[in-house]
N, C-alpha and C. Protein backbone atom coordinates (compact mmCIF):
# COMPACT_ATOMS: atom_id res chain seq x y z
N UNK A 1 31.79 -55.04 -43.67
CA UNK A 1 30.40 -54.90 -44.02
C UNK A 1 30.24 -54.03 -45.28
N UNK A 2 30.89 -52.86 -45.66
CA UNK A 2 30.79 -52.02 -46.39
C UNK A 2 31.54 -52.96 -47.61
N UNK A 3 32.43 -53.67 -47.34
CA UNK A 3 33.00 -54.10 -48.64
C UNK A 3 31.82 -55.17 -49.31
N UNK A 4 31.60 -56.25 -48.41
CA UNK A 4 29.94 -57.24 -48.84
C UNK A 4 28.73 -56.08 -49.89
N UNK A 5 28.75 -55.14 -48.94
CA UNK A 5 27.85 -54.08 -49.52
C UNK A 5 28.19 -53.92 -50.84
N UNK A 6 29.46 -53.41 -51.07
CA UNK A 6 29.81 -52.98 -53.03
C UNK A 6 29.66 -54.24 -53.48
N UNK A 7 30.47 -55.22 -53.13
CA UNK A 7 30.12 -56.16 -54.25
C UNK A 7 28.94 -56.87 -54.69
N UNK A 8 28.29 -56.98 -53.62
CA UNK A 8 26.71 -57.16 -53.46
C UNK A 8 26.18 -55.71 -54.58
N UNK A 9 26.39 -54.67 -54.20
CA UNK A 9 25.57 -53.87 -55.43
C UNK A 9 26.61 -53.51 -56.85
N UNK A 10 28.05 -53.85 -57.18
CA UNK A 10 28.36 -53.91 -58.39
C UNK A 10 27.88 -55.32 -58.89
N UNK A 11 27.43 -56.33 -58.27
CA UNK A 11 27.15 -57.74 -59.13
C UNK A 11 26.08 -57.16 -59.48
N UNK A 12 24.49 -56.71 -58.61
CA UNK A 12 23.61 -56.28 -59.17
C UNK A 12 23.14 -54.98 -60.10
N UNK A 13 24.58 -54.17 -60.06
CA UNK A 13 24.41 -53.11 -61.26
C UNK A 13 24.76 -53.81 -62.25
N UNK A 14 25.87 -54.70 -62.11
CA UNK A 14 26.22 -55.06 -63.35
C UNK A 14 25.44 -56.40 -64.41
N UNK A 15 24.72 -56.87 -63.25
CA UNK A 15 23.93 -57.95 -64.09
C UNK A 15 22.59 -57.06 -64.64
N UNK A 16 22.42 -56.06 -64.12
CA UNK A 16 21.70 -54.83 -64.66
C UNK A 16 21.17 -54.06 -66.06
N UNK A 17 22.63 -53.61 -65.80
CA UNK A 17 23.30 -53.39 -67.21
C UNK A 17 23.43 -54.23 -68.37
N UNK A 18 23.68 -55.43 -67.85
CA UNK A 18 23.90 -56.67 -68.54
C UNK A 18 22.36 -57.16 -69.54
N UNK A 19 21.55 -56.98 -68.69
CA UNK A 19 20.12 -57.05 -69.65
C UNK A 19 19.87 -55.61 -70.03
N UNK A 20 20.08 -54.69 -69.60
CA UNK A 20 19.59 -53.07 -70.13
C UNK A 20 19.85 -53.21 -71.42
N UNK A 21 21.51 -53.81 -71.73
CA UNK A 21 21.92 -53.81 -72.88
C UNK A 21 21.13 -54.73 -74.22
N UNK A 22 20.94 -55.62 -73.75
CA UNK A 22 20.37 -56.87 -74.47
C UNK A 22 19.14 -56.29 -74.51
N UNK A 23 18.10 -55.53 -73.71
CA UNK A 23 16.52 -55.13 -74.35
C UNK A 23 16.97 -53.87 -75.33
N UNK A 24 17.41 -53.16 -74.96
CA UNK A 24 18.12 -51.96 -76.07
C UNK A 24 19.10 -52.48 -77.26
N UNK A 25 19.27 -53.51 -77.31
CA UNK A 25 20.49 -54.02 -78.74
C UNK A 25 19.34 -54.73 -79.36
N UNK A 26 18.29 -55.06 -78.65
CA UNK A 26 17.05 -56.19 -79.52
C UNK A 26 16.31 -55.02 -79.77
N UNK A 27 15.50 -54.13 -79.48
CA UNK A 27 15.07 -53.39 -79.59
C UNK A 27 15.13 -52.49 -80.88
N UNK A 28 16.56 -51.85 -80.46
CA UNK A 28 17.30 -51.31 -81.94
C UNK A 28 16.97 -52.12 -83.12
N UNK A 29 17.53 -53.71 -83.08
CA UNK A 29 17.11 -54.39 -84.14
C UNK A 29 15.95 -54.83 -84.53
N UNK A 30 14.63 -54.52 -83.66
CA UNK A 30 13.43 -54.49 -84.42
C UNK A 30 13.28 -53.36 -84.96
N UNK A 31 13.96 -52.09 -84.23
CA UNK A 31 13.37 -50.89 -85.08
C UNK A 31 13.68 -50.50 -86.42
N UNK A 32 14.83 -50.85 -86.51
CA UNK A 32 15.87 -51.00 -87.69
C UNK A 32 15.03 -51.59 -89.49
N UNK A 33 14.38 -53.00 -88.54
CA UNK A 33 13.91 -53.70 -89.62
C UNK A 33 12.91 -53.27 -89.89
N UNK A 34 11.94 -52.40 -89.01
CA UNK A 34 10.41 -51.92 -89.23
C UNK A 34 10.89 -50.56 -90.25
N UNK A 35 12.00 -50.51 -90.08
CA UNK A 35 12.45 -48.87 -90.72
C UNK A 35 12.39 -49.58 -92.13
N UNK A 36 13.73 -50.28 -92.33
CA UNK A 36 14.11 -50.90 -93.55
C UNK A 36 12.62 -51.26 -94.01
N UNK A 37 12.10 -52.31 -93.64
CA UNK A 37 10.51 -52.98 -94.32
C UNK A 37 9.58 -51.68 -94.91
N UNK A 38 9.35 -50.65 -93.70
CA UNK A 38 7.75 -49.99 -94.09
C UNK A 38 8.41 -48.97 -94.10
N UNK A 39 9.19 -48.05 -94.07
CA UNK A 39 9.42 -46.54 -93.48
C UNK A 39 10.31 -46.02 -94.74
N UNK A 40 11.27 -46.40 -95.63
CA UNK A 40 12.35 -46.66 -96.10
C UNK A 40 11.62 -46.34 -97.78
N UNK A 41 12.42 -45.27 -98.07
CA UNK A 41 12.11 -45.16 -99.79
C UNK A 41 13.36 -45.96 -100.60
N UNK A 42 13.15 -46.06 -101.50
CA UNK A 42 13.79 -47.12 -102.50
C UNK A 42 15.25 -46.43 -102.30
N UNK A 43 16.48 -47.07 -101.80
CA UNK A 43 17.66 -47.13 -101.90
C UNK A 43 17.89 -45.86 -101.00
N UNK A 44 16.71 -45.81 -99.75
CA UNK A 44 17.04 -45.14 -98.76
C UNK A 44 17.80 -45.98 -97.78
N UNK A 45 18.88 -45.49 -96.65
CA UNK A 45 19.12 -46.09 -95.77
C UNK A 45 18.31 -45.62 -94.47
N UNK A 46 18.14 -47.02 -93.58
CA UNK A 46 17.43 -46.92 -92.05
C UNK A 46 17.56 -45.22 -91.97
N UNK A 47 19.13 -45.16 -91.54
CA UNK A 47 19.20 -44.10 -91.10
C UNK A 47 19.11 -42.94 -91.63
N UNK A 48 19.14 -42.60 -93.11
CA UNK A 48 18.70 -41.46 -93.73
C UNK A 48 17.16 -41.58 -93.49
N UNK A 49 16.27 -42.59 -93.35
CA UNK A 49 14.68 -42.45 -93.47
C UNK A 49 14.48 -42.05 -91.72
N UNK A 50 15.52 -42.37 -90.58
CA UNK A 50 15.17 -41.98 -89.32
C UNK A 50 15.40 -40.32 -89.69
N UNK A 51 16.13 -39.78 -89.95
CA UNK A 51 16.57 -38.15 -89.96
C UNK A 51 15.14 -38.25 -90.96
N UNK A 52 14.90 -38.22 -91.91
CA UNK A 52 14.20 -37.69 -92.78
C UNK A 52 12.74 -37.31 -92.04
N UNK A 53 12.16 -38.26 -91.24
CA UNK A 53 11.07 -38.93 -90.70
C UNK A 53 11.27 -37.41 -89.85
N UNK A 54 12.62 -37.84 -88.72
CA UNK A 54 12.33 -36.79 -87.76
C UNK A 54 12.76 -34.95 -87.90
N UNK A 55 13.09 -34.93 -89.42
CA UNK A 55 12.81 -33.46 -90.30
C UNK A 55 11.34 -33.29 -90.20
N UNK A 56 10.49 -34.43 -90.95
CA UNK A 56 9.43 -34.22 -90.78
C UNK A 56 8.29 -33.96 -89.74
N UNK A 57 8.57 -34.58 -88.94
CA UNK A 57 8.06 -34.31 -87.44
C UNK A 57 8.18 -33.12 -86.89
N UNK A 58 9.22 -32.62 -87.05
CA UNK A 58 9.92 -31.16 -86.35
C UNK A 58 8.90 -29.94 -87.40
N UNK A 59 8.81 -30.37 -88.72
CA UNK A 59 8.23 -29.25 -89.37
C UNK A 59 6.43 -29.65 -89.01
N UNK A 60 5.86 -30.76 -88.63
CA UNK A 60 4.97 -30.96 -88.16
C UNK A 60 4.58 -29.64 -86.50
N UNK A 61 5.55 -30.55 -85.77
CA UNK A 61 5.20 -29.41 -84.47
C UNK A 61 5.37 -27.91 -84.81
N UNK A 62 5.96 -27.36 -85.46
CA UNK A 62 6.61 -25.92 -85.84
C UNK A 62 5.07 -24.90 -85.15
């Protein structure tokens, strides 16, 4: 009984996980492009305009 039990809940962690990943990997890639499109100074990268953004924020709350 206990063995039915794990595999019964590793199939359902793992088909789990299995979409967690896929809304968080799509996700990332909309944020990415909203960065690149609107957020992004000329021959900035995503990720220098995410740090920059959240410098700015931090001196916002201060």
């Amino acid at each position: 009984m206990v063995n039915a039990y794990k595999k019964i809940e590793n199939a359902v962690v793992g088909g789990y996980r299995k979409v967690e990943d896929s809304v968080v990997g799509a996700y990332q890639k909309v944020e990415d492009g909203f960065m690149g499109k609107f957020l992004t100074h000329e021959g900035e990268t995503e990720e220098e305009a995410k740090r920059r953004l959240a410098e700015e924020l931090d001196k916002i709350h201060l």
